[in-house]
Protein backbone atom coordinates (compact mmCIF):
# COMPACT_ATOMS: atom_id res chain seq x y z
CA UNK A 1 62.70 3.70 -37.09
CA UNK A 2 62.91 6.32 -34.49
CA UNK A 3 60.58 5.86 -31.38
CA UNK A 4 59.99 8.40 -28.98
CA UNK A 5 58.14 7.51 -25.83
CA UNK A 6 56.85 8.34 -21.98
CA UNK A 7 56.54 5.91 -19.28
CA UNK A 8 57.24 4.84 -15.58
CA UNK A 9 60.80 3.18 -14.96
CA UNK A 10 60.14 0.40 -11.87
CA UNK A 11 60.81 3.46 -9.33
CA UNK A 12 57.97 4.86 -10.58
CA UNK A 13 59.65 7.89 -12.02
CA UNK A 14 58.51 9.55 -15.26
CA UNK A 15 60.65 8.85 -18.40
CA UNK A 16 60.79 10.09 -21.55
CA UNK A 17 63.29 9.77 -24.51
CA UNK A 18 63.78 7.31 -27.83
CA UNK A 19 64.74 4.24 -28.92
CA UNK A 20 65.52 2.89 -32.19
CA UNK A 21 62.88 -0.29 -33.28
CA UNK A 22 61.52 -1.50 -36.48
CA UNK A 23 58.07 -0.73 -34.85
CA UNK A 24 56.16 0.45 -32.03
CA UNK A 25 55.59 -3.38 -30.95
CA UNK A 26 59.13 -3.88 -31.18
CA UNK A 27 59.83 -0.37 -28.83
CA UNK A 28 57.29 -1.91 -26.08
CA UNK A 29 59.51 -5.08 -25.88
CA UNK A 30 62.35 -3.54 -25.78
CA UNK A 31 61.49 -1.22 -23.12
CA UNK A 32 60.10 -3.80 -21.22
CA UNK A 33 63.72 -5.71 -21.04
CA UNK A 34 64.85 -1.98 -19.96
CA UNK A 35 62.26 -2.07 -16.57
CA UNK A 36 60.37 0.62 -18.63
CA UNK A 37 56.50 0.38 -18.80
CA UNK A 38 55.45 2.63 -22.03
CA UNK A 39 52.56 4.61 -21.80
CA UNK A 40 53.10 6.52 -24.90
CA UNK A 41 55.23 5.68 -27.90
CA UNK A 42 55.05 7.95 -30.95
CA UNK A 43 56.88 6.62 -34.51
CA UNK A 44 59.43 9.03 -36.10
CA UNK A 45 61.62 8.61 -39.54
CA UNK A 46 64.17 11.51 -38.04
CA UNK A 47 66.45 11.59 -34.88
CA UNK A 48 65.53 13.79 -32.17
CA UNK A 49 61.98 14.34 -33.86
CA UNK A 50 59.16 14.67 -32.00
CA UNK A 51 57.08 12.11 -34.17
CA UNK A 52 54.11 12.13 -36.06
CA UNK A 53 51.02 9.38 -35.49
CA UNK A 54 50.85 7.20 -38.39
CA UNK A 55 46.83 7.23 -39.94
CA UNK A 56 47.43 3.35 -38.18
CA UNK A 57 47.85 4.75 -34.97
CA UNK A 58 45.38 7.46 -34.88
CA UNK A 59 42.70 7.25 -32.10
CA UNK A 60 39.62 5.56 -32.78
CA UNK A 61 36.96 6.36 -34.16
CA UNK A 62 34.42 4.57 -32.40
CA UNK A 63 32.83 5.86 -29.17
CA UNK A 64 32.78 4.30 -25.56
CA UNK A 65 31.32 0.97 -25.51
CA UNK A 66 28.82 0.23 -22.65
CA UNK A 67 30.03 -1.39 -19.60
CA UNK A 68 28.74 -4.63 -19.91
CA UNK A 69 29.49 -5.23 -23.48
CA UNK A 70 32.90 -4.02 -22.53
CA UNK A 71 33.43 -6.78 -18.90
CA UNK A 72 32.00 -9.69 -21.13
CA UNK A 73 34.65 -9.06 -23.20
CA UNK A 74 37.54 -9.28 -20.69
CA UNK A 75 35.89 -11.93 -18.87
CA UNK A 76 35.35 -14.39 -22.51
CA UNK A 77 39.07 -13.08 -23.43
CA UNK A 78 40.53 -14.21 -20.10
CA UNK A 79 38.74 -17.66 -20.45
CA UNK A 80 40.22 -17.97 -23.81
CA UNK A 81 43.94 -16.88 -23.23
CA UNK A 82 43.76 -19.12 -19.63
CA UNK A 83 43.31 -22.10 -22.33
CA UNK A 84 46.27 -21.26 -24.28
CA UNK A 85 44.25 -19.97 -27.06
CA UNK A 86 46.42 -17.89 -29.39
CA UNK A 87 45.59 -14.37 -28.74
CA UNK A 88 44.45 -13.30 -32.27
CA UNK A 89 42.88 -16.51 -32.48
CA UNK A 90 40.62 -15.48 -29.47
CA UNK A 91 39.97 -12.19 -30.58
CA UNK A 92 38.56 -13.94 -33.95
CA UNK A 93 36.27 -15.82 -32.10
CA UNK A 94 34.83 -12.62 -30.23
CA UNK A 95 34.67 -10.72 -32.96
CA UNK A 96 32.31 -13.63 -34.67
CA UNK A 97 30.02 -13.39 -31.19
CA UNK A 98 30.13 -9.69 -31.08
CA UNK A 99 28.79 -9.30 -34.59
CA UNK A 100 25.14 -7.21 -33.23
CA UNK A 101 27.18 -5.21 -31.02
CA UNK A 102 29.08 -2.05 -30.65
CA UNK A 103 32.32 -3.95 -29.73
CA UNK A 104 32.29 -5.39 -33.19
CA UNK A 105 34.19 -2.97 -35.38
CA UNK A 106 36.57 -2.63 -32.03
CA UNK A 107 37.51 -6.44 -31.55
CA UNK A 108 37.97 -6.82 -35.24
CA UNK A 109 40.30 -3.80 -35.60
CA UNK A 110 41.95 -5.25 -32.51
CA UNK A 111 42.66 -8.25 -33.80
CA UNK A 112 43.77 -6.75 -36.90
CA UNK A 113 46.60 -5.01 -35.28
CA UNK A 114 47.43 -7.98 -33.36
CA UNK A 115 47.74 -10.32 -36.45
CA UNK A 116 50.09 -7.38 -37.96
CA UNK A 117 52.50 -7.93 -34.48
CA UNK A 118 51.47 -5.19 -32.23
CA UNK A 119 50.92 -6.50 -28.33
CA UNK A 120 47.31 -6.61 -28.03
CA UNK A 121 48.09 -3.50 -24.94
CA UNK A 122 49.58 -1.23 -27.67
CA UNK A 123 45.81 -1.90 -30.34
CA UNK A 124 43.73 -1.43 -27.20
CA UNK A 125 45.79 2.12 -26.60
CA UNK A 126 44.65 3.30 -30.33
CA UNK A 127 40.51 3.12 -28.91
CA UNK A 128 41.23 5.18 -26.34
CA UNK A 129 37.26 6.17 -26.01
CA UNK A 130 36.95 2.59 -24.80
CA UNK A 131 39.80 0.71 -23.35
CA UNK A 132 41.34 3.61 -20.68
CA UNK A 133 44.60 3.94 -19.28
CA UNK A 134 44.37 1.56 -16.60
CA UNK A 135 42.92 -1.07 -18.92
CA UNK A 136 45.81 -0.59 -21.52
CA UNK A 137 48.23 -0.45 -17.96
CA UNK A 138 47.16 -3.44 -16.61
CA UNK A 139 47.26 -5.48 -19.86
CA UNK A 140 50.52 -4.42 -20.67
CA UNK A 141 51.76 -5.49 -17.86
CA UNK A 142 50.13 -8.82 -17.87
CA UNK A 143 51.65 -9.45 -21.36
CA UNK A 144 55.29 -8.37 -20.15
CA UNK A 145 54.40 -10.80 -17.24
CA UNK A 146 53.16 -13.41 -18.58
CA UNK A 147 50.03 -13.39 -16.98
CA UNK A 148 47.64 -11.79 -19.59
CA UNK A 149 44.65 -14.03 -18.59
CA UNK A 150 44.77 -12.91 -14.98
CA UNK A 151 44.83 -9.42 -15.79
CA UNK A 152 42.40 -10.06 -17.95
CA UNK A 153 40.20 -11.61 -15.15
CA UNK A 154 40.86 -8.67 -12.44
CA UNK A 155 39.71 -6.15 -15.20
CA UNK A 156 36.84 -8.07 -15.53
CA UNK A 157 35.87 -7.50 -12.01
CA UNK A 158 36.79 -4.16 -12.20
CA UNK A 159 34.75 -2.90 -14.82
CA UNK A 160 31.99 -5.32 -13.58
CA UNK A 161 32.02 -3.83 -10.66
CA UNK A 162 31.91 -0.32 -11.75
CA UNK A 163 28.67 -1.20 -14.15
CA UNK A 164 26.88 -2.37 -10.95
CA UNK A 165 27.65 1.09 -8.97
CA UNK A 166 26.47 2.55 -12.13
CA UNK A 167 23.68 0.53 -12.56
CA UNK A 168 22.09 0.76 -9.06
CA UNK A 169 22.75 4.56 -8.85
CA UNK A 170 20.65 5.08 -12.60
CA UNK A 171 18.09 2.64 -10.41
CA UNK A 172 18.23 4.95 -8.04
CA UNK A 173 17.05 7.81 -9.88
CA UNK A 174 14.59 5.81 -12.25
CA UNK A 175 11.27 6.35 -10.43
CA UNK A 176 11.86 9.85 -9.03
CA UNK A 177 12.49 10.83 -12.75
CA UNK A 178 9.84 9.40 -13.88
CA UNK A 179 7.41 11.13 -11.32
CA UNK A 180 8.73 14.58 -11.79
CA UNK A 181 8.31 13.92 -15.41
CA UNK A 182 4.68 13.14 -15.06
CA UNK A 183 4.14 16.12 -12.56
CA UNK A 184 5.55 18.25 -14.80
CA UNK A 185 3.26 17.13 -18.32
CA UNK A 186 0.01 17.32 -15.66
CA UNK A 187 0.81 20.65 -14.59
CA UNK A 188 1.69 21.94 -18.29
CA UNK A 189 -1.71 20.38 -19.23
CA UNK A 190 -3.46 22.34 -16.83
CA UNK A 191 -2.17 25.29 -17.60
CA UNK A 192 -1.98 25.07 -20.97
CA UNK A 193 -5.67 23.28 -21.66
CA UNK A 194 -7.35 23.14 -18.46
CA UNK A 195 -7.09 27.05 -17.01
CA UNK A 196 -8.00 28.78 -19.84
CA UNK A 197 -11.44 27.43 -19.88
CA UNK A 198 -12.18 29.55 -17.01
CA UNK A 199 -11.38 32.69 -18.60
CA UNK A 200 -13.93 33.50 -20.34
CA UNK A 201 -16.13 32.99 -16.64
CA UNK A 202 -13.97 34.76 -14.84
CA UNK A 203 -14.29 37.89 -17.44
CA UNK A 204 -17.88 37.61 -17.67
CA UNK A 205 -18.19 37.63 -13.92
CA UNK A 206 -15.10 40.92 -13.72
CA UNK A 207 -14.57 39.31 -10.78
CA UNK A 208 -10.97 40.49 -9.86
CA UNK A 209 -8.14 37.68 -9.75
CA UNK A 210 -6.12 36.14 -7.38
CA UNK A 211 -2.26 36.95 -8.18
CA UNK A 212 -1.71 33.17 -8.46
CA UNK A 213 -4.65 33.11 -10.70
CA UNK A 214 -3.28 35.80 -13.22
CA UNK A 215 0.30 34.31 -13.12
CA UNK A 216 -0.82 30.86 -14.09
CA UNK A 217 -3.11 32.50 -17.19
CA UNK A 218 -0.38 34.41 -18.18
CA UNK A 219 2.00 31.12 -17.98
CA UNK A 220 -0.67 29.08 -19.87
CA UNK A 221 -0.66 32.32 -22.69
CA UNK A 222 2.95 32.36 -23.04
CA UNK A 223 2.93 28.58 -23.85
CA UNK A 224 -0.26 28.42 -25.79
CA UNK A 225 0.99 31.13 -27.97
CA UNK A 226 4.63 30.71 -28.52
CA UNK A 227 5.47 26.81 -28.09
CA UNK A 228 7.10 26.72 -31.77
CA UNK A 229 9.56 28.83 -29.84
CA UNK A 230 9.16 27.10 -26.56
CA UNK A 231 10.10 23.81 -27.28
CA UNK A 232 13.22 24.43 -29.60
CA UNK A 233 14.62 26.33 -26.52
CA UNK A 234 13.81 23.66 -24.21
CA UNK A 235 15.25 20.79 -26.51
CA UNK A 236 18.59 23.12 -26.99
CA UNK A 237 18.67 24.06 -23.80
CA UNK A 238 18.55 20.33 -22.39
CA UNK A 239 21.44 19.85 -25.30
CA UNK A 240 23.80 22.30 -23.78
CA UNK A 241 23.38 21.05 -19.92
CA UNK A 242 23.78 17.35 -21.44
CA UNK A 243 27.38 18.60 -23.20
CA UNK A 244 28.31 20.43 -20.42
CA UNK A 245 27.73 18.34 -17.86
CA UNK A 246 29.91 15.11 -19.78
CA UNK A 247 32.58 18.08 -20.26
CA UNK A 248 35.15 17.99 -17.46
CA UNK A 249 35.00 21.51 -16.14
CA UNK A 250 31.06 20.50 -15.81
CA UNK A 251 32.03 16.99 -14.06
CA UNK A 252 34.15 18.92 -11.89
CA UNK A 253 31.44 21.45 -11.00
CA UNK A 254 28.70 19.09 -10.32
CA UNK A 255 30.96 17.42 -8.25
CA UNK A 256 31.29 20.24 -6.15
CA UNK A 257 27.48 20.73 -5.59
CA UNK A 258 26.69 16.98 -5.04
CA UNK A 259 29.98 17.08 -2.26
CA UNK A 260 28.33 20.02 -0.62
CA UNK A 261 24.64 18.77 -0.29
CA UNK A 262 23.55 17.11 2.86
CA UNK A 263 23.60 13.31 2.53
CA UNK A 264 24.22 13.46 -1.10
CA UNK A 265 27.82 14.54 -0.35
CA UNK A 266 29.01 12.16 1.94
CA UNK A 267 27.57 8.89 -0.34
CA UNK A 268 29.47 10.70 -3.48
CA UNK A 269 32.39 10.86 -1.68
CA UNK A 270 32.20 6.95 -0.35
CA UNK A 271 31.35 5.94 -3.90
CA UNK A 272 34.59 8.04 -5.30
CA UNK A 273 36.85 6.72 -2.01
CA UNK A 274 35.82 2.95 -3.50
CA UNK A 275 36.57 3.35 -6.62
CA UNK A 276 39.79 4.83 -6.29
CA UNK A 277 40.89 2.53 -3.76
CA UNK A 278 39.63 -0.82 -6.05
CA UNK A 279 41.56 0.73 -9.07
CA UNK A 280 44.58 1.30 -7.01
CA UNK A 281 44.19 -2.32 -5.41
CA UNK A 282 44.10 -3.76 -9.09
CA UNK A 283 46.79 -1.95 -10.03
CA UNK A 284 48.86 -3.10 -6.98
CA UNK A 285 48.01 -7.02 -8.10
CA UNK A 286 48.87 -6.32 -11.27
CA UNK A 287 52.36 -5.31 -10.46
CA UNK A 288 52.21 -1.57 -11.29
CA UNK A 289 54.66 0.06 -9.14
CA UNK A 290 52.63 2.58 -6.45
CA UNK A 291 53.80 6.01 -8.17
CA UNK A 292 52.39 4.45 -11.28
CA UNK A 293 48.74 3.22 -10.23
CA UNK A 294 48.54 6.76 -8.49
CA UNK A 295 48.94 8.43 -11.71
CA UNK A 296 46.84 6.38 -13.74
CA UNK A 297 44.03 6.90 -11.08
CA UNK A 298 44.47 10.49 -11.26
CA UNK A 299 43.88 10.69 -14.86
CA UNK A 300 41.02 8.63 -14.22
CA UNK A 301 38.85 10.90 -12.40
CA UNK A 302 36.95 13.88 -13.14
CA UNK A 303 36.60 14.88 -9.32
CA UNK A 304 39.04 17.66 -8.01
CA UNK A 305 39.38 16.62 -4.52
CA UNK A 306 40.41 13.45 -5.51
CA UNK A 307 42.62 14.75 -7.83
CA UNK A 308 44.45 16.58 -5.26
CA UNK A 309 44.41 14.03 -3.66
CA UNK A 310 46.10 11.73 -5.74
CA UNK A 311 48.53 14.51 -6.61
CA UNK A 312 49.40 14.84 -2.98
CA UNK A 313 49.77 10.83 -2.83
CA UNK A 314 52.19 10.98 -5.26
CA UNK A 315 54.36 13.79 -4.15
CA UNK A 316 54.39 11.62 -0.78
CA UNK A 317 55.32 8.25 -2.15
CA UNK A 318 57.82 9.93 -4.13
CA UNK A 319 59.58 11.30 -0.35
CA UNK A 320 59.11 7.79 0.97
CA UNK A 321 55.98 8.92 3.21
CA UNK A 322 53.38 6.32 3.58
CA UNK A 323 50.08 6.72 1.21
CA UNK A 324 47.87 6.19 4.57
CA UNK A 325 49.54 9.34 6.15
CA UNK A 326 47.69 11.03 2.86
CA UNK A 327 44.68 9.19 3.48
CA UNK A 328 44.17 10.51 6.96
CA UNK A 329 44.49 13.78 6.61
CA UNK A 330 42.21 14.14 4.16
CA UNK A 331 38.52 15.13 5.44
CA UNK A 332 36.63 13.35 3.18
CA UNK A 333 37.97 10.26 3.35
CA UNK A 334 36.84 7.59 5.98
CA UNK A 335 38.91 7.04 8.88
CA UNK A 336 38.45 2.99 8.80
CA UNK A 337 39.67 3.38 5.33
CA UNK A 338 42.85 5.33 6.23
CA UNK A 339 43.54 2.70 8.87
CA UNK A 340 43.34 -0.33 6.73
CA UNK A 341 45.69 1.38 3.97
CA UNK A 342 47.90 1.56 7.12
CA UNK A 343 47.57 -1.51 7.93
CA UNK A 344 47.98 -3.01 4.59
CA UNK A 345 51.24 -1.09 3.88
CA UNK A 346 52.91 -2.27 7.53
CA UNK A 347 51.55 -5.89 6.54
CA UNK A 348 52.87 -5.81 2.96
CA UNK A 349 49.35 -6.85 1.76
CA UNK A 350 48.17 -3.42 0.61
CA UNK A 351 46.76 -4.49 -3.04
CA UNK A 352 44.33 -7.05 -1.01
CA UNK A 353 43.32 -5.09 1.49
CA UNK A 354 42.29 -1.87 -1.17
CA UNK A 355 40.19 -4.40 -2.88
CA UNK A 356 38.55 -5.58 0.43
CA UNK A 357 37.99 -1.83 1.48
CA UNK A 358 36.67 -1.03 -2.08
CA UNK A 359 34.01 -4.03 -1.30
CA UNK A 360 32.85 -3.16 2.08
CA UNK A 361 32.44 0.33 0.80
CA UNK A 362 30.26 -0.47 -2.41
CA UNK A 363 28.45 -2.63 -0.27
CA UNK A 364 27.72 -0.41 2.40
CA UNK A 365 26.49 2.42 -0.68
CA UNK A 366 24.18 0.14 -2.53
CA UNK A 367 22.46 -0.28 1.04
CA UNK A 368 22.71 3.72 1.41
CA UNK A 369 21.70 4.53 -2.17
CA UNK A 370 18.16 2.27 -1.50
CA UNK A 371 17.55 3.80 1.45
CA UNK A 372 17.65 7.51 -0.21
CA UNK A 373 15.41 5.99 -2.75
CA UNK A 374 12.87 5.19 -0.54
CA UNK A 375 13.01 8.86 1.27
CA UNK A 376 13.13 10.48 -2.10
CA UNK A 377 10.05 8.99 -3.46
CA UNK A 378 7.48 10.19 -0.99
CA UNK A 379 9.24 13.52 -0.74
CA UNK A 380 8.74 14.12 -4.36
CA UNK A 381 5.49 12.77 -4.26
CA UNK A 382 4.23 15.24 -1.16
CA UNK A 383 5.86 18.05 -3.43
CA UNK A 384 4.07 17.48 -6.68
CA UNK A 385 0.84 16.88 -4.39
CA UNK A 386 1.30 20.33 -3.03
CA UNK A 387 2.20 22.08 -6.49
CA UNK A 388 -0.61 20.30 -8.60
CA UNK A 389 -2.78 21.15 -5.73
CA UNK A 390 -2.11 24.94 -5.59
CA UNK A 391 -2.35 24.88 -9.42
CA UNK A 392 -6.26 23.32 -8.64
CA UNK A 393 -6.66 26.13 -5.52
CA UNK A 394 -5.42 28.87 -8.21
CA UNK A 395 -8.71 27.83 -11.02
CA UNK A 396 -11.46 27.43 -8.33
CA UNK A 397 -10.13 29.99 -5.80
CA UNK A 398 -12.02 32.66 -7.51
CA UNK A 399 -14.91 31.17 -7.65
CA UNK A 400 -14.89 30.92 -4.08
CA UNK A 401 -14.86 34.15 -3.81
CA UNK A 402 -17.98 34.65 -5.81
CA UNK A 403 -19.69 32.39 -4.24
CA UNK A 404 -19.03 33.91 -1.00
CA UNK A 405 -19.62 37.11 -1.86
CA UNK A 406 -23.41 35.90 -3.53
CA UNK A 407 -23.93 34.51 -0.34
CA UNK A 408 -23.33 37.51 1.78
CA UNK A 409 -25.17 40.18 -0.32
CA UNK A 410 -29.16 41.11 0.94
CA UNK A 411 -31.78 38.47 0.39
C-alpha cells in the first residue's frame, strides 16, 4: 500500500512525499525510524497518487467534547498507561466510565482503532473536532518516545488549564448577562403592557406628547402588533451572530474589536500571549522541534495578530534568529515576557520557563478579569437605572404637564 504523507523532519522543515506500508500505522513507524513526525498520512492503492481517505479514516462525526470531560480523560489515561496498563486495555476501562457522556462513542471508536493496530495518535487524528493538532502532536510523540503517560499528563494540564481561563472568563460575564437580560424583559414589559394604558388618558385629555412619549407608544405598537414577526427575526437573527461569530472570519473580527477597546484589549491580548506561550512550552517538553510547535500553535488560533506573529516566528527560527527577538518587537506582547523567552533560550531552559510565564500570566488575568467584574456590575446597573427610569419619566411626564398647566389657569 501506497502512503502519501506531510510532516516535520527533526530540522523542523516541512516534508511531504510516500512510502510504501501495509497501513497507515505501519507508515507512522516507519517514519518515525526516518526522524519524520507525520502529521498527515493519506492511503493510496496507485504510485504517485494523491490518495483517497478510506470511510475508516474519515473525520468524525462527533462534535467537540467539553473541556473537562475531555482533561479527565488524559489525566485517567495517563494514570493508567504510567501503570503499564495495555493501552487498549485502558481505553476499555474509560469507555465503561464514560458510558453517560459525550466522550463515549469517541473512547470506544478509539479503542477500536487501537485494537485493529493503529497508534492510539493516528485514531485520535480521525476526531479531529475533539482531539486538535497539538493533542494528536504531542501524543505522537510520546508514543515514538516512549513516554506516552507523560504526555499524557502535560496535556492534562494543558487543557485543564485552558477550561479554567474559560471558565472564569464565562464567570465573568454571568451576572452582567443576566442583568441586561432582566433590564431588557422590564423595559419590553413596560412598553409593551404598561404604556399603553395611558393612551387612552392622554387622548381624552389631547394633551400634546412629549417626543419620548410618542416614540415609546409607537415602540410598544410595533411590538404589540407584529411580535409573530418580531420574535422569529430576533431568534434568527441571534442564530446568524451565534454562526458567525464561531466562524473564523467572525473570530478574527471580534478579535479585532475586543484588541481595540480600552482595558478589554490589553487583558485579551495577555490571555492570548499565555496561551500561546503554555502551548509552545508543552510542546518544547514534549520534544517537538521549535519550527514544529510554532506551526501547530499557529493553526491553533483564530487571532490574526498572533498569527502573524507566529508566522514571523517561524520565518525567524528558520534564519537562526532567536524567537525572543520576535517577541520584542511585537507591541502587544509584554516586555517581561520577551525577556524571559530570552532568557530561557540563552539558558537552554526555554520549555520551563514558557510554562512559568504562561502561569504568572493566567494568574495575573484571573485577578484582572474579577476586578472588571466588579466595575462592570455597577456600571450596568447605573445604566439600566437611568434607561428604566427615562422609560418611567416618558409615561408620567405628560401628566406633569397637565397638572401644571391646571394649576396655573384662573381660579
Amino acid at each position: 500500500m501506497i502512503i502519501a504523507y506531510k510532516g516535520f523532519d527533526l530540522g523542523g522543515k516541512a516534508v511531504k512525499g510516500t512510502i510504501e506500508a501495509p497501513s497507515a500505522a505501519d507508515a507512522y513507524d516507519l517514519l518515525r525510524k526516518q526522524s519524520v513526525l507525520a502529521t498527515h498520512v493519506v492511503g493510496t492503492d496507485r504510485p504517485g497518487a494523491t490518495g483517497t481517505i478510506a470511510a475508516s479514516d474519515r473525520p468524525s462525526r462527533y462534535r467537540s467534547a467539553k473541556a473537562g470531560d475531555l482533561s479527565l480523560f488524559f489525566r485517567q489515561l495517563s494514570i493508567l498507561v504510567s501503570t503499564k496498563t495495555p493501552l487498549a486495555e485502558s481505553l476499555q476501562v474509560l469507555e465503561q466510565q464514560a458510558k453517560d457522556t459525550g466522550m463515549h462513542p469517541i473512547i470506544a471508536d478509539l479503542r477500536r482503532r487501537v485494537e485493529e493496530g493503529e497508534s492510539l495518535a493516528e485514531a485520535m487524528r480521525i476526531h479531529s473536532t475533539v482531539f486538535d493538532a497539538v493533542s494528536c502532536s504531542m501524543v505522537a510523540a510520546g508514543e515514538a518516545g516512549g513516554s506516552l503517560d507523560q504526555m499524557l499528563a502535560t496535556l492534562t494540564t494543558l487543557v485543564r488549564q485552558q477550561h479554567v481561563m474559560r471558565r472564569a472568563i464565562s464567570g465573568a460575564m454571568v451576572y452582567p448577562i443576566i442583568l441586561l437580560s432582566i433590564g431588557s424583559v422590564v423595559m419590553v414589559v413596560m412598553v409593551t403592557f404598561v404604556l399603553p394604558q395611558f393612551r387612552e388618558l392622554f387622548e381624552t385629555l389631547h394633551a400634546p406628547l412629549p417626543w419620548s412619549t410618542a416614540a415609546l407608544m409607537a415602540a410598544g405598537t410595533v411590538i404589540r402588533t407584529g411580535w409573530f414577526v418580531l420574535i422569529p427575526a430576533v431568534v434568527f437573527a441571534i442564530w446568524v451572530a451565534v454562526r458567525w461569530v464561531r466562524s473564523a472570519g467572525g473570530q478574527a473580527a471580534v478579535g479585532r474589536v475586543i484588541m481595540a477597546t480600552p482595558k478589554l484589549g490589553p487583558m485579551s491580548c495577555s490571555i492570548s500571549t499565555a496561551r500561546i506561550v503554555r502551548l509552545l512550552g508543552s510542546m518544547l517538553a514534549a520534544k517537538i522541534n521549535l519550527l514544529a510547535a510554532l506551526k501547530l500553535a499557529r493553526e491553533s488560533t483564530a487571532s490574526e495578530p498572533y498569527i502573524k506573529l507566529l508566522e514571523d516566528a517561524e520565518a525567524a527560527v528558520s534564519r537562526g534568529q532567536s524567537l525572543a527577538s520576535v517577541f520584542t518587537s511585537c507591541s502587544f506582547v509584554p516586555g517581561a515576557v520577551s525577556a524571559a523567552i530570552a532568557s530561557g533560550e540563552r539558558s537552554g531552559q526555554l520549555a520551563p520557563v514558557l510554562t512559568q510565564i504562561a502561569d504568572y500570566l493566567d494568574e495575573d488575568n484571573q485577578q484582572v478579569m474579577k476586578t472588571i467584574s466588579t466595575i462592570i456590575e455597577p456600571v450596568i446597573l447605573t445604566l439600566l437605572g437611568i434607561i428604566i427610569g427615562g422609560v418611567a419619566m416618558s409615561m408620567f411626564l405628560p401628566l406633569f404637564d397637565l397638572a401644571g398647566a391646571g394649576g396655573g389657569g384662573p381660579g
